[in-house]
C-alpha atoms as a PDB file:
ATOM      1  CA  UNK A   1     125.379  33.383  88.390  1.00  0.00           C
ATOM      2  CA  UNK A   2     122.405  34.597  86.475  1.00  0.00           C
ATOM      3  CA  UNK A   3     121.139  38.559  88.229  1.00  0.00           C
ATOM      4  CA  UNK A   4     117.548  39.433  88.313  1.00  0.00           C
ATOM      5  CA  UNK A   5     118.113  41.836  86.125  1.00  0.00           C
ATOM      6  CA  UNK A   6     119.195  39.319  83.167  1.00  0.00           C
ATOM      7  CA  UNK A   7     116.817  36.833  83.941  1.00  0.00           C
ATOM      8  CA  UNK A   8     114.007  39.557  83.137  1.00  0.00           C
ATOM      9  CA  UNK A   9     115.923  39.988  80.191  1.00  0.00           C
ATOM     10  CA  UNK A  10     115.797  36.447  79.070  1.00  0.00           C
ATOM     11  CA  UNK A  11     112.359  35.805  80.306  1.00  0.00           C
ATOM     12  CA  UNK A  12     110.888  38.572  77.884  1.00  0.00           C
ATOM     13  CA  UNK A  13     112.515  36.769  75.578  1.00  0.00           C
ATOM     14  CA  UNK A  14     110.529  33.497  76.206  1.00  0.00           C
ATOM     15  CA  UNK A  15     107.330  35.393  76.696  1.00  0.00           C
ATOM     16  CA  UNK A  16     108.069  36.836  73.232  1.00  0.00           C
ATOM     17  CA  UNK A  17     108.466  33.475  71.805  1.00  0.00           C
ATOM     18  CA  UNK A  18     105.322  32.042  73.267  1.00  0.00           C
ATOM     19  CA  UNK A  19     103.234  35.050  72.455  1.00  0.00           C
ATOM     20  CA  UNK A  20     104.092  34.298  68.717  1.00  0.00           C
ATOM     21  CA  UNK A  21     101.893  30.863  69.547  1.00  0.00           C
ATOM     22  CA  UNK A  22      98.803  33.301  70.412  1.00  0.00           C
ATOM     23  CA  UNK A  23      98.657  35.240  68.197  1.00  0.00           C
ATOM     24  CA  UNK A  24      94.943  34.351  66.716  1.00  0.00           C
ATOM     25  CA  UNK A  25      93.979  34.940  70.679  1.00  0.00           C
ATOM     26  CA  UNK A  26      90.091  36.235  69.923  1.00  0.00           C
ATOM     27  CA  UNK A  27      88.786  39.933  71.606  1.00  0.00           C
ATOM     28  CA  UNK A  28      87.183  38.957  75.124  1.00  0.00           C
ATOM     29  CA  UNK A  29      83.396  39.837  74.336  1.00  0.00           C
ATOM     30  CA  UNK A  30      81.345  40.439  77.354  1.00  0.00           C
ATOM     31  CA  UNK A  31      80.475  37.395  79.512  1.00  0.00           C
ATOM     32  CA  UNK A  32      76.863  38.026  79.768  1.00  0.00           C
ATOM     33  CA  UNK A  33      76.836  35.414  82.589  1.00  0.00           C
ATOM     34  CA  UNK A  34      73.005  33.119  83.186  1.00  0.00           C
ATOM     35  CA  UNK A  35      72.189  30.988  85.378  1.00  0.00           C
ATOM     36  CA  UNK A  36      70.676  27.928  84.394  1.00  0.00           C
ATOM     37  CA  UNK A  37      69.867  26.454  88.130  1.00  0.00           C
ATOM     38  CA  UNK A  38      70.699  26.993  92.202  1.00  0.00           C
ATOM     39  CA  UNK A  39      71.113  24.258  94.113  1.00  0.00           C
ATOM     40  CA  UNK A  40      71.376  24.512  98.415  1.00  0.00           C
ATOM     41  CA  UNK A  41      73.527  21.846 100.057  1.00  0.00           C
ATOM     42  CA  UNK A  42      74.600  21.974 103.680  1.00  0.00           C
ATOM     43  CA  UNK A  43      77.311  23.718 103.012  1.00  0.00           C
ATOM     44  CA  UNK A  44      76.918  25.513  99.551  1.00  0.00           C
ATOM     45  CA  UNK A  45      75.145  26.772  97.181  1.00  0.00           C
ATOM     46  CA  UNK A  46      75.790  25.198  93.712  1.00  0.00           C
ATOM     47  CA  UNK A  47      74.549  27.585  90.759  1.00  0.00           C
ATOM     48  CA  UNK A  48      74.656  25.655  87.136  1.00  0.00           C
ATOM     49  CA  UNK A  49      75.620  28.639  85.252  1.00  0.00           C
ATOM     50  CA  UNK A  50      76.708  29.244  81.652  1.00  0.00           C
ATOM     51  CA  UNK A  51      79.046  32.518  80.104  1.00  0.00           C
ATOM     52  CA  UNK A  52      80.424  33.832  77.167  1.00  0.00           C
ATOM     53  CA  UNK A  53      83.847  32.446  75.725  1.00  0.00           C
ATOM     54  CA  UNK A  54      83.978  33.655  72.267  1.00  0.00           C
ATOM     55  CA  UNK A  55      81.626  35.144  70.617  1.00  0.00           C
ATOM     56  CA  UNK A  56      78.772  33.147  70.430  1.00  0.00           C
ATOM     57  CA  UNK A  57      79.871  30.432  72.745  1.00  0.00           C
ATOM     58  CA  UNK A  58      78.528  29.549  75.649  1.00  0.00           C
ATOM     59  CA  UNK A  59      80.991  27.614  78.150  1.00  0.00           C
ATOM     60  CA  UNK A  60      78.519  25.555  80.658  1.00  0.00           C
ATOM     61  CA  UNK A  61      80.289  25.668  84.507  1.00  0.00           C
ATOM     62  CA  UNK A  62      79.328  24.745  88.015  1.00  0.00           C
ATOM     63  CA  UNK A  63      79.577  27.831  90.554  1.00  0.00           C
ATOM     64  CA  UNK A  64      80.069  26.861  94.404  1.00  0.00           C
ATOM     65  CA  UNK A  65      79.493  29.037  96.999  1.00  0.00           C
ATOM     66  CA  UNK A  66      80.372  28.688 100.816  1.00  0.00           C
ATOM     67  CA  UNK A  67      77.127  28.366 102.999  1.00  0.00           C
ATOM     68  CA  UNK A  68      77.279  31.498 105.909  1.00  0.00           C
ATOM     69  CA  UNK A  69      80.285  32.861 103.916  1.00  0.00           C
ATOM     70  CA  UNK A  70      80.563  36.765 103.673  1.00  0.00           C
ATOM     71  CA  UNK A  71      79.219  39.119 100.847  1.00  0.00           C
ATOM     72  CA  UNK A  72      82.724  39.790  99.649  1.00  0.00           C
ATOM     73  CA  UNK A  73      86.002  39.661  99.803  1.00  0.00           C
ATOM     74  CA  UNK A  74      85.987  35.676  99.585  1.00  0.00           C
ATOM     75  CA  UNK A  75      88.829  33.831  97.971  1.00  0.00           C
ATOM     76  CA  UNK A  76      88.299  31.567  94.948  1.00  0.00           C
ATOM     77  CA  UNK A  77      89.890  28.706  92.690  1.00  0.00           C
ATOM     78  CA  UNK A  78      89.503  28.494  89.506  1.00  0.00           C
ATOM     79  CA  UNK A  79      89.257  24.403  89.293  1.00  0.00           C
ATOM     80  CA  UNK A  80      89.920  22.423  85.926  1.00  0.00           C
ATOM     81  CA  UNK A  81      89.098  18.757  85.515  1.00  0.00           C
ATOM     82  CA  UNK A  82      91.424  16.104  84.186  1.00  0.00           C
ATOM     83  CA  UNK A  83      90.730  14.164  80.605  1.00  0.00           C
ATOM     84  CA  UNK A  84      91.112   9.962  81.740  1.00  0.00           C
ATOM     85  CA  UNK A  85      89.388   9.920  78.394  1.00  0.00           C
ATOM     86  CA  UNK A  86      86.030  10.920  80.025  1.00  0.00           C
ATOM     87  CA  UNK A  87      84.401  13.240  77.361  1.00  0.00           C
ATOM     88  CA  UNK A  88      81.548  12.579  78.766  1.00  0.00           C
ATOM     89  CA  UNK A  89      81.825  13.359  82.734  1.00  0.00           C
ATOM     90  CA  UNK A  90      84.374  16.892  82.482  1.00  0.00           C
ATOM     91  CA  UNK A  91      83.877  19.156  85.153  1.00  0.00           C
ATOM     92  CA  UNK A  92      80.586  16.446  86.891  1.00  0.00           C
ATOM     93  CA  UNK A  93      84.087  14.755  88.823  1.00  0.00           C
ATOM     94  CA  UNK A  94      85.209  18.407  89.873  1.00  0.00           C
ATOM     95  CA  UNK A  95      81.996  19.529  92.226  1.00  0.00           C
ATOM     96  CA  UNK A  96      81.126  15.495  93.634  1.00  0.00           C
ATOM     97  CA  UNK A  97      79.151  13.954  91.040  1.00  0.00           C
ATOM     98  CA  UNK A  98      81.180  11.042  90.150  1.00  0.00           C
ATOM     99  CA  UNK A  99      81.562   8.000  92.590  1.00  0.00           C
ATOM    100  CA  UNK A 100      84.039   6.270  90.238  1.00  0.00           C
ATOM    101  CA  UNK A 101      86.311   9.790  90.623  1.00  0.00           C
ATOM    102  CA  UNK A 102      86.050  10.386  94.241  1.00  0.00           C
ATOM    103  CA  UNK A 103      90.168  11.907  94.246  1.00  0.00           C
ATOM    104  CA  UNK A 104      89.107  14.379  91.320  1.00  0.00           C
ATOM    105  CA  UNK A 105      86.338  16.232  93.609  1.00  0.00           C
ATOM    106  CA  UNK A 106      88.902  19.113  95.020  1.00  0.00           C
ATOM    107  CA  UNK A 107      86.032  21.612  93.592  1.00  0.00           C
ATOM    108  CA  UNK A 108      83.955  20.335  96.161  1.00  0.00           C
ATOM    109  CA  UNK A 109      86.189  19.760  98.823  1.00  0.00           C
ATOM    110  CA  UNK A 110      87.627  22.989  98.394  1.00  0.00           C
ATOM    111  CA  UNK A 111      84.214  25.071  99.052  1.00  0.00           C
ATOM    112  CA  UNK A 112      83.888  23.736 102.296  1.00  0.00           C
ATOM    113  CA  UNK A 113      87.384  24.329 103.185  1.00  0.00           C
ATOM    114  CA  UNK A 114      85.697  28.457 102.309  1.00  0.00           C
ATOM    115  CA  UNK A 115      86.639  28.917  98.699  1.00  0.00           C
ATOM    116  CA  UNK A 116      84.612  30.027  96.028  1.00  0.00           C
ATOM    117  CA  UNK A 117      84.684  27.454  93.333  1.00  0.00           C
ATOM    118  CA  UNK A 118      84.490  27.588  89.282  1.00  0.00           C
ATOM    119  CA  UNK A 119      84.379  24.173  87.646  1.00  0.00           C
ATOM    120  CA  UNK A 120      84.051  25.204  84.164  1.00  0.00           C
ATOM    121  CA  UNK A 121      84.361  22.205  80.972  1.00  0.00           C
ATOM    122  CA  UNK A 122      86.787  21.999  78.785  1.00  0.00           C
ATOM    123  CA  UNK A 123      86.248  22.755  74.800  1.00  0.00           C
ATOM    124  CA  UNK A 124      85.298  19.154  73.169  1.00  0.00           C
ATOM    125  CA  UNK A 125      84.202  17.848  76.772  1.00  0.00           C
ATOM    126  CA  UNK A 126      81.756  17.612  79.104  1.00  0.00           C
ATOM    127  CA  UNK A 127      78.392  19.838  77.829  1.00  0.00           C
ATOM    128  CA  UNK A 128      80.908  21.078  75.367  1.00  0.00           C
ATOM    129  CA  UNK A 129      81.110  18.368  73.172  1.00  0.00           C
ATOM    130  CA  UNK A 130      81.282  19.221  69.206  1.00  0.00           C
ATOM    131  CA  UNK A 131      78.610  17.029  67.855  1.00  0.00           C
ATOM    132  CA  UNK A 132      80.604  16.340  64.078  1.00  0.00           C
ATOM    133  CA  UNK A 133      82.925  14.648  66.271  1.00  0.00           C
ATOM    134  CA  UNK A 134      81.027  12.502  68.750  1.00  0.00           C
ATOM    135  CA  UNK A 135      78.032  11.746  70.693  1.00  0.00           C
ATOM    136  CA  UNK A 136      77.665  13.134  74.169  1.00  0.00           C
ATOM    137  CA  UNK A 137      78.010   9.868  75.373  1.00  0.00           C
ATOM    138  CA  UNK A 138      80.701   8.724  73.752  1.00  0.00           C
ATOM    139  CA  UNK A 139      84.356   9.066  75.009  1.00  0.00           C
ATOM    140  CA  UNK A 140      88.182   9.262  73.424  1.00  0.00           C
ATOM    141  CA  UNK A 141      88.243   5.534  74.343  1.00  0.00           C
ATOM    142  CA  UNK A 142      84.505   4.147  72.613  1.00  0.00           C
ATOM    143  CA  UNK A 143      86.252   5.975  69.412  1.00  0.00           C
ATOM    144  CA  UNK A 144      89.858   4.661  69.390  1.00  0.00           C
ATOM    145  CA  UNK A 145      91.971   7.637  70.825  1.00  0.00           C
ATOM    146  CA  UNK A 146      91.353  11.318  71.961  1.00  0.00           C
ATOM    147  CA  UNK A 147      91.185  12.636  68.563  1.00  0.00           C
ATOM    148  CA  UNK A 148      87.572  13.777  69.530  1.00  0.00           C
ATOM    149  CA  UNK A 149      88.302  15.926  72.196  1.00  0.00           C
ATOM    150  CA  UNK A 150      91.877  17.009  73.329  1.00  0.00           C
ATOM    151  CA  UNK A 151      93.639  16.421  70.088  1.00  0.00           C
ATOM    152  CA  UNK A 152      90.677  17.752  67.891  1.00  0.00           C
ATOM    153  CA  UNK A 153      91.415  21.783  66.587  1.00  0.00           C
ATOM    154  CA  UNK A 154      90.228  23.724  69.256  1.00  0.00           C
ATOM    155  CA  UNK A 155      90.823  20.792  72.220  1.00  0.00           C
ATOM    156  CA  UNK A 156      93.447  21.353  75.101  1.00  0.00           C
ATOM    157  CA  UNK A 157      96.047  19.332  72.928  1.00  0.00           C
ATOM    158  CA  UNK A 158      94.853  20.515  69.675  1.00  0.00           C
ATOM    159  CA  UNK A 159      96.580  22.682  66.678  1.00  0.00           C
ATOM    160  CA  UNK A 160      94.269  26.156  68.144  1.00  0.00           C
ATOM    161  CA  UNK A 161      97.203  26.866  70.692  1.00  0.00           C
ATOM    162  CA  UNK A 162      94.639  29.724  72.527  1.00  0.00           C
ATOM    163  CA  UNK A 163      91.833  28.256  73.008  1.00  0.00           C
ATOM    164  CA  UNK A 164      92.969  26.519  76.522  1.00  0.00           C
ATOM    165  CA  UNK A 165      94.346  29.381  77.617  1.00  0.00           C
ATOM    166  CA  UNK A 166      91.746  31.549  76.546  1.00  0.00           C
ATOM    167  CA  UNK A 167      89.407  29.622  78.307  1.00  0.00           C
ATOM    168  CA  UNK A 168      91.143  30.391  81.340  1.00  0.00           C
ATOM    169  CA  UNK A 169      91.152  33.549  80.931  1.00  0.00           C
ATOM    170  CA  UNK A 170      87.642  33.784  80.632  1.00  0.00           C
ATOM    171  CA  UNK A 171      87.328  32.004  83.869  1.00  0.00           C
ATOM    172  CA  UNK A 172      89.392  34.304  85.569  1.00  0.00           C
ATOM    173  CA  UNK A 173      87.447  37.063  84.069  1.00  0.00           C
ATOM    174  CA  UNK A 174      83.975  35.795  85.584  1.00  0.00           C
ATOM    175  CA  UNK A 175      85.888  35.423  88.933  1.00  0.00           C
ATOM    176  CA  UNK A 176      87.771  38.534  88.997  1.00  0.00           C
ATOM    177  CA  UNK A 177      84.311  40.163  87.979  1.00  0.00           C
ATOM    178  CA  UNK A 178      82.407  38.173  90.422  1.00  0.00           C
ATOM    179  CA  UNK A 179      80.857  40.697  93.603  1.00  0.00           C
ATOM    180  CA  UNK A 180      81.657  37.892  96.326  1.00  0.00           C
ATOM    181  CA  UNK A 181      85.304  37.312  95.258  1.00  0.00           C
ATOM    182  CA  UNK A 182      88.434  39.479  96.182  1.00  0.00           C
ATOM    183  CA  UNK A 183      89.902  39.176  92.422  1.00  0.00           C
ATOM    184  CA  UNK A 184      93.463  40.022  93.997  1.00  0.00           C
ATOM    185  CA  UNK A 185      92.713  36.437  95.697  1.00  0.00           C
ATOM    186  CA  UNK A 186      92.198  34.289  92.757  1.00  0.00           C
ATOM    187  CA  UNK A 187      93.625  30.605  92.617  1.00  0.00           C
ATOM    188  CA  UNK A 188      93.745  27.572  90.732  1.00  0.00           C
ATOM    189  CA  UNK A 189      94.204  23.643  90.753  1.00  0.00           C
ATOM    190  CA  UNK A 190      93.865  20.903  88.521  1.00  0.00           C
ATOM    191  CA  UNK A 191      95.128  17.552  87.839  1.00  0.00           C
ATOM    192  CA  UNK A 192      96.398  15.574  84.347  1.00  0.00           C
ATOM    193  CA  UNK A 193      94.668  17.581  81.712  1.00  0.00           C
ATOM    194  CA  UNK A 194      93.881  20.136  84.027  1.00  0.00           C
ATOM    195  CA  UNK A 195      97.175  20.597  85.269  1.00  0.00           C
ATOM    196  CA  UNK A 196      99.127  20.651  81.746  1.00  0.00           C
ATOM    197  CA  UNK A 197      95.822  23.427  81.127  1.00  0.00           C
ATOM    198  CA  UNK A 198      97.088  25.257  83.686  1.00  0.00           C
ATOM    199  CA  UNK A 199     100.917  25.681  82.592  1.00  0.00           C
ATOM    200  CA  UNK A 200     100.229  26.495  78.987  1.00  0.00           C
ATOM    201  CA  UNK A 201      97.995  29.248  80.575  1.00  0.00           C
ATOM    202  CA  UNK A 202     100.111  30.839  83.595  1.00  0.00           C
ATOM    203  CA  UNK A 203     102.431  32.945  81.148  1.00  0.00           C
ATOM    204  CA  UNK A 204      99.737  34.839  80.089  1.00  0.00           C
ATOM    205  CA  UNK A 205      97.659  35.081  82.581  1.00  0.00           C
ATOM    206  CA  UNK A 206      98.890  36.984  85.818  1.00  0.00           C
ATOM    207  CA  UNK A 207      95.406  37.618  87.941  1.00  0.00           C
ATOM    208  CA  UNK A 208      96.223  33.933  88.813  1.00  0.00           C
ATOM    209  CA  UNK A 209      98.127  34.331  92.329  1.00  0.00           C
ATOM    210  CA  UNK A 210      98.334  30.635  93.648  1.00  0.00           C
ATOM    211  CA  UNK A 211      98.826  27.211  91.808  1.00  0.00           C
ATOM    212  CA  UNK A 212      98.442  23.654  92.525  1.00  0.00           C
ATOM    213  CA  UNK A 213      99.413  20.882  89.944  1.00  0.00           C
ATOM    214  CA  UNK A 214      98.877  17.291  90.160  1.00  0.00           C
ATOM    215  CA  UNK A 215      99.875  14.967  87.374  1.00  0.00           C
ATOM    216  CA  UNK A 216     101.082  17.643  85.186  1.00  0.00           C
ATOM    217  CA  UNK A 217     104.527  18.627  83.699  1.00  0.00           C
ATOM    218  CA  UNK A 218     105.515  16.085  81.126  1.00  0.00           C
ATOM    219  CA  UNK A 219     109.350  15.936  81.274  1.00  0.00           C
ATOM    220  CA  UNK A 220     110.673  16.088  77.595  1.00  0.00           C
ATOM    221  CA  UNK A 221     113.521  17.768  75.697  1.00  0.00           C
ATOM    222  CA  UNK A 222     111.003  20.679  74.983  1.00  0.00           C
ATOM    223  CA  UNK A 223     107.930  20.653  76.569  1.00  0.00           C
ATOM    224  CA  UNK A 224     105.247  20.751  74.334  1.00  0.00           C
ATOM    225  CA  UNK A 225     103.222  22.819  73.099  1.00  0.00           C
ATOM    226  CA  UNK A 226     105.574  26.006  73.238  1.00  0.00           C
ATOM    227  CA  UNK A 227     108.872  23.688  72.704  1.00  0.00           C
ATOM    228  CA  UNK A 228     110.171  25.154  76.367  1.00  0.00           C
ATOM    229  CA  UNK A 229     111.666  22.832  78.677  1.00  0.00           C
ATOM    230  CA  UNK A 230     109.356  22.557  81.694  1.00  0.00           C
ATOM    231  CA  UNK A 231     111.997  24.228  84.125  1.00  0.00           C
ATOM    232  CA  UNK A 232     111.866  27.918  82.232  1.00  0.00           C
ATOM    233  CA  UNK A 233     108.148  27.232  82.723  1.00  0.00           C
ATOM    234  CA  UNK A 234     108.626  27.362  86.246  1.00  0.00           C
ATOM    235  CA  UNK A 235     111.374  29.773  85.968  1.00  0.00           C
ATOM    236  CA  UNK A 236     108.777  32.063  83.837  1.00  0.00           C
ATOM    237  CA  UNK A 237     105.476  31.026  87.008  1.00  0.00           C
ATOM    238  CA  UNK A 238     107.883  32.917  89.483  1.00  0.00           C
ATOM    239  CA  UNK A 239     107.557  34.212  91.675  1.00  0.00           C
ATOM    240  CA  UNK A 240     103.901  32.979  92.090  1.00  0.00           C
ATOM    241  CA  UNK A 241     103.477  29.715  94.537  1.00  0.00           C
ATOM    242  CA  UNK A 242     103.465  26.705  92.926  1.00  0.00           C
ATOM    243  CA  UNK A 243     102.918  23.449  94.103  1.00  0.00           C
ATOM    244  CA  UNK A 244     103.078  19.985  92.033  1.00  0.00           C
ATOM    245  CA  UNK A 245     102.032  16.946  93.471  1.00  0.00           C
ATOM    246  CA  UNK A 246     103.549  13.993  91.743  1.00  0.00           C
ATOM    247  CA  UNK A 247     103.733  10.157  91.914  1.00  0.00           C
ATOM    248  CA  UNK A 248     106.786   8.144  91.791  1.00  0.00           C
ATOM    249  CA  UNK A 249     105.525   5.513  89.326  1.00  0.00           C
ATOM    250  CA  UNK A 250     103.886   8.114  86.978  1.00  0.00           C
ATOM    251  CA  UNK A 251     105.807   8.327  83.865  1.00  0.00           C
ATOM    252  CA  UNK A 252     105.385  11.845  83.025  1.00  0.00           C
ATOM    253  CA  UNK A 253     108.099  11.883  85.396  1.00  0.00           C
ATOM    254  CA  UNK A 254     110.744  10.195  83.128  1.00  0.00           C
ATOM    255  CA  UNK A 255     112.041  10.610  79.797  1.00  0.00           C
ATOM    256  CA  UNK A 256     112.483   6.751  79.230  1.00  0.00           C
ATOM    257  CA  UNK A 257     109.577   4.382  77.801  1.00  0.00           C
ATOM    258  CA  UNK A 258     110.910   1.897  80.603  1.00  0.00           C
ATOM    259  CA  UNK A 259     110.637   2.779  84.378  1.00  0.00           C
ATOM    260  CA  UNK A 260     113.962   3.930  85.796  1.00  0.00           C
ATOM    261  CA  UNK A 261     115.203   2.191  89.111  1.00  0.00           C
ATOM    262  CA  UNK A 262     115.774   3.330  91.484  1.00  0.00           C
ATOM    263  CA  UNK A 263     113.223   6.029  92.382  1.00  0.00           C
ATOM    264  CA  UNK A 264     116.141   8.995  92.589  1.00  0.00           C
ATOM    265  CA  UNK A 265     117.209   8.383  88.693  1.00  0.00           C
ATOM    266  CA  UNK A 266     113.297   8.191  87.912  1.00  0.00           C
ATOM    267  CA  UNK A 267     112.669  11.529  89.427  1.00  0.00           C
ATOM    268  CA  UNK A 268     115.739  13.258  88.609  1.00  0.00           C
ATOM    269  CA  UNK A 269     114.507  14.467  85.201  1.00  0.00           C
ATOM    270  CA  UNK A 270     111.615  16.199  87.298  1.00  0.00           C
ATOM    271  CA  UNK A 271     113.673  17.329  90.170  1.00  0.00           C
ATOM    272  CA  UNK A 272     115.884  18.820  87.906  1.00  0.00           C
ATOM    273  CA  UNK A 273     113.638  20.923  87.106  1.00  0.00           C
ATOM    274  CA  UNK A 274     112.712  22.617  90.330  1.00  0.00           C
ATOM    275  CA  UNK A 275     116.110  23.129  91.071  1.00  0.00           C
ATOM    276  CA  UNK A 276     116.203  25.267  88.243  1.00  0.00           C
ATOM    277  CA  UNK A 277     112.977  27.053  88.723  1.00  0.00           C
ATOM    278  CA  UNK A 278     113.897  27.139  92.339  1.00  0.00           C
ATOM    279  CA  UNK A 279     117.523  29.152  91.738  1.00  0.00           C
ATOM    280  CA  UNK A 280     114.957  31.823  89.876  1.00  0.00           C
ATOM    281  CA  UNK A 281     113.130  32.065  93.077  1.00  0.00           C
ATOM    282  CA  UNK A 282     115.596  32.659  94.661  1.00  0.00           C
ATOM    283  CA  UNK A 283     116.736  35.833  92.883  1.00  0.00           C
ATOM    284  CA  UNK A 284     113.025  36.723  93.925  1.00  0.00           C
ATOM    285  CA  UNK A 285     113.856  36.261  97.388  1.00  0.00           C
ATOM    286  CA  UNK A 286     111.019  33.405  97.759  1.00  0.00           C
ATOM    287  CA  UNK A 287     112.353  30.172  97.305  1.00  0.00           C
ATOM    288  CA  UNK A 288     109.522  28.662  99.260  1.00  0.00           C
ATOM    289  CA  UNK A 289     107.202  29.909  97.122  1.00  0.00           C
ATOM    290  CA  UNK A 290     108.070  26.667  94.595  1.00  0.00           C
ATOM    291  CA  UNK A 291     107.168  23.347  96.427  1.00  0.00           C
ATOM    292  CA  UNK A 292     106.831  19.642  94.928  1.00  0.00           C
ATOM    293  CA  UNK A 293     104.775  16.985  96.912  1.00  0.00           C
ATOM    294  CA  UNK A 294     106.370  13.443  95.628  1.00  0.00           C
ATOM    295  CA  UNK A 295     103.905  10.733  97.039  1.00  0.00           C
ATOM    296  CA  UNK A 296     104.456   6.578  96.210  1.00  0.00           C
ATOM    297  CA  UNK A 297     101.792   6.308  93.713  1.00  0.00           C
ATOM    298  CA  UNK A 298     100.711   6.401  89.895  1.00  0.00           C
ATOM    299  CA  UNK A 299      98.705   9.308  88.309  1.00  0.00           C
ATOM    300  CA  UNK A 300      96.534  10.506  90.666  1.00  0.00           C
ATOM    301  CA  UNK A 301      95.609  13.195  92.880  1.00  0.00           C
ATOM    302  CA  UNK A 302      95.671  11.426  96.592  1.00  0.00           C
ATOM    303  CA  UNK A 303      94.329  12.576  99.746  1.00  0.00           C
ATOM    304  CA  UNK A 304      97.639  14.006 101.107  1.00  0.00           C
ATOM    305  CA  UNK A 305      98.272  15.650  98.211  1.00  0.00           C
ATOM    306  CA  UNK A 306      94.929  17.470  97.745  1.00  0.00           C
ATOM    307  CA  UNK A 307      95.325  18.225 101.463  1.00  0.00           C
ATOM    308  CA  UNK A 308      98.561  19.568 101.302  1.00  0.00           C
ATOM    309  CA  UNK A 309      97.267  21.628  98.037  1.00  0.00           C
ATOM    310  CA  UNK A 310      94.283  22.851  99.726  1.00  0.00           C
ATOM    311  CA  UNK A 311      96.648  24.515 102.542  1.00  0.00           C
ATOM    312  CA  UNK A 312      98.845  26.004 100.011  1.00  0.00           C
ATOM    313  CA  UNK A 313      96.131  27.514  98.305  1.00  0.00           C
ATOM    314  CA  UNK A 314      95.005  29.339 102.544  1.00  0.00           C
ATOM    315  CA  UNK A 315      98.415  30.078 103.310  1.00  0.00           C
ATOM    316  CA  UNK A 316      98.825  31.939  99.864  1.00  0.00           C
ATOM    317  CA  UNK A 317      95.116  32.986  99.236  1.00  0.00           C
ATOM    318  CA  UNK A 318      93.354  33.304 102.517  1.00  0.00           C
ATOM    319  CA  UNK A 319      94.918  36.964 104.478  1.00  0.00           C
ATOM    320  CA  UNK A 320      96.417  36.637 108.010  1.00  0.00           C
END
């Protein structure tokens, strides 16, 4: 049985590895943070506000404030939209702007449950769109795939390993910086592109105290794009809370092109994998602290599950 002590061993060994994959990470310049508009709903305030990535670069994101909330000490969640091949929408679905999304709008739903919300886009979507490679209206699907966003250099599935989890960090930097926030209180959530954003990004970026996932964690030999498997991803999250929501008929579940039956040998790929994130844990003393939500369902982020992600992110976010 593996000790604490030589799992820290072998886990700065993975760390070492994937640090090798970041190692044209850019200087953080300052974030010179402007606000473009402020908005007053019943119950938020939603600033349009833009900050500094790299050098130069502007990265366009909605902020969402509680209505009647205190002056500080607030808890917050970072929240990161999903692709679907929408280039064009990005992080609108994330605060309520999309009536076609209405299961990606945990931004919005989550400021009135009291968080402090950051919807940024993601490089190549959204306002961020790179003009050589599209038109702001057009989407991944008008053009024949998703070479014009995630899988362009410098997109979340690109060659520019960084830049998704630089973004991150950036977000997590206006947060942390943020006088309203507590930045030892800092969250995040996303689903499908979000999600997979979020695990490339965890390793390197400890601020982030509470996860949710939904639709994320391909299951594959070695997961890309640090050629891991997914469970020493989770064994490297601990012994943060995580929580992944997942469907039974999604296929990032499976390693097969055709659907496994019954649902225990289609899931067992994935469940194998918290089991072994789970035993590391456990060495932590905080088994509970790695959850999975399976719902019946495709890829999607349901009711239930956002639900049941919106009281992990309380019981792990919000004190007593």
């Amino acid at each position: 049985m593996t000790t604490l002590s030589e799992w820290e061993d072998e886990r700065s060994v993975i760390l070492e590895k994937l640090n090798r994959r970041m190692e044209h990470m850019p200087e953080r310049p300052p974030l010179d943070p402007q606000t473009i508009w402020q908005r007053e709903y019943s119950t938020h305030t939603e600033w349009k506000i833009t900050y500094q990535g790299e050098l130069g670069e502007r990265i366009p994101a909605y902020l969402l404030i509680p209505r009647d909330a205190p002056n500080e000490g607030l808890p917050a969640v970072l929240a990161l939209h999903q692709c679907a091949w929408l280039c064009d929408i990005g992080k609108e679905q994330v605060v309520g702007k999309c009536v076609d999304q209405p299961d990606q709008a945990y931004g919005l739903e989550l400021v009135r449950a009291g968080f402090v919300v950051l919807a940024p886009d993601a490089n190549k979507v959204g306002e961020r769109f790179d003009p050589s490679l599209r038109k702001p209206w057009q989407t991944a699907v008008h053009l024949g795939g998703q070479q014009a966003c995630c899988l362009a250099n410098g997109g979340s599935w690109g060659s520019a390993h960084y830049k998704p989890v630089y973004d991150v960090m950036r977000a997590v930097d206006f947060l942390a910086q943020y006088p309203r926030v507590d930045s030892r209180c800092i969250g995040i959530i996303g689903h499908s592109l979000g999600a997979d954003t979020i695990l490339w990004s965890l390793p390197f970026e400890e601020r982030i105290r509470a996860v949710v996932i939904s639709g994320g964690g391909i299951i594959a030999a070695t997961w890309e794009p640090y050629g891991i498997s997914y469970a020493d991803l989770l064994r490297l999250i601990a012994p943060r809370p995580f929580l992944e929501v997942t469907g039974t008929e999604d296929g990032i579940n499976w390693l097969e092109r055709t659907r496994p039956e019954p649902i225990d040998e289609r899931m067992m790929s994935k469940r194998a994998a918290h089991s072994v994130g789970r035993a590391t844990y456990r060495l932590y003393g905080c088994e509970e602290r790695l959850a999975c939500l399976e719902f019946e369902g495709s890829h999607r982020f349901p009711e239930n599950g956002r639900k049941a992600g919106y009281d992990w992110l309380k019981r792990w976010l919000v004190p007593g």
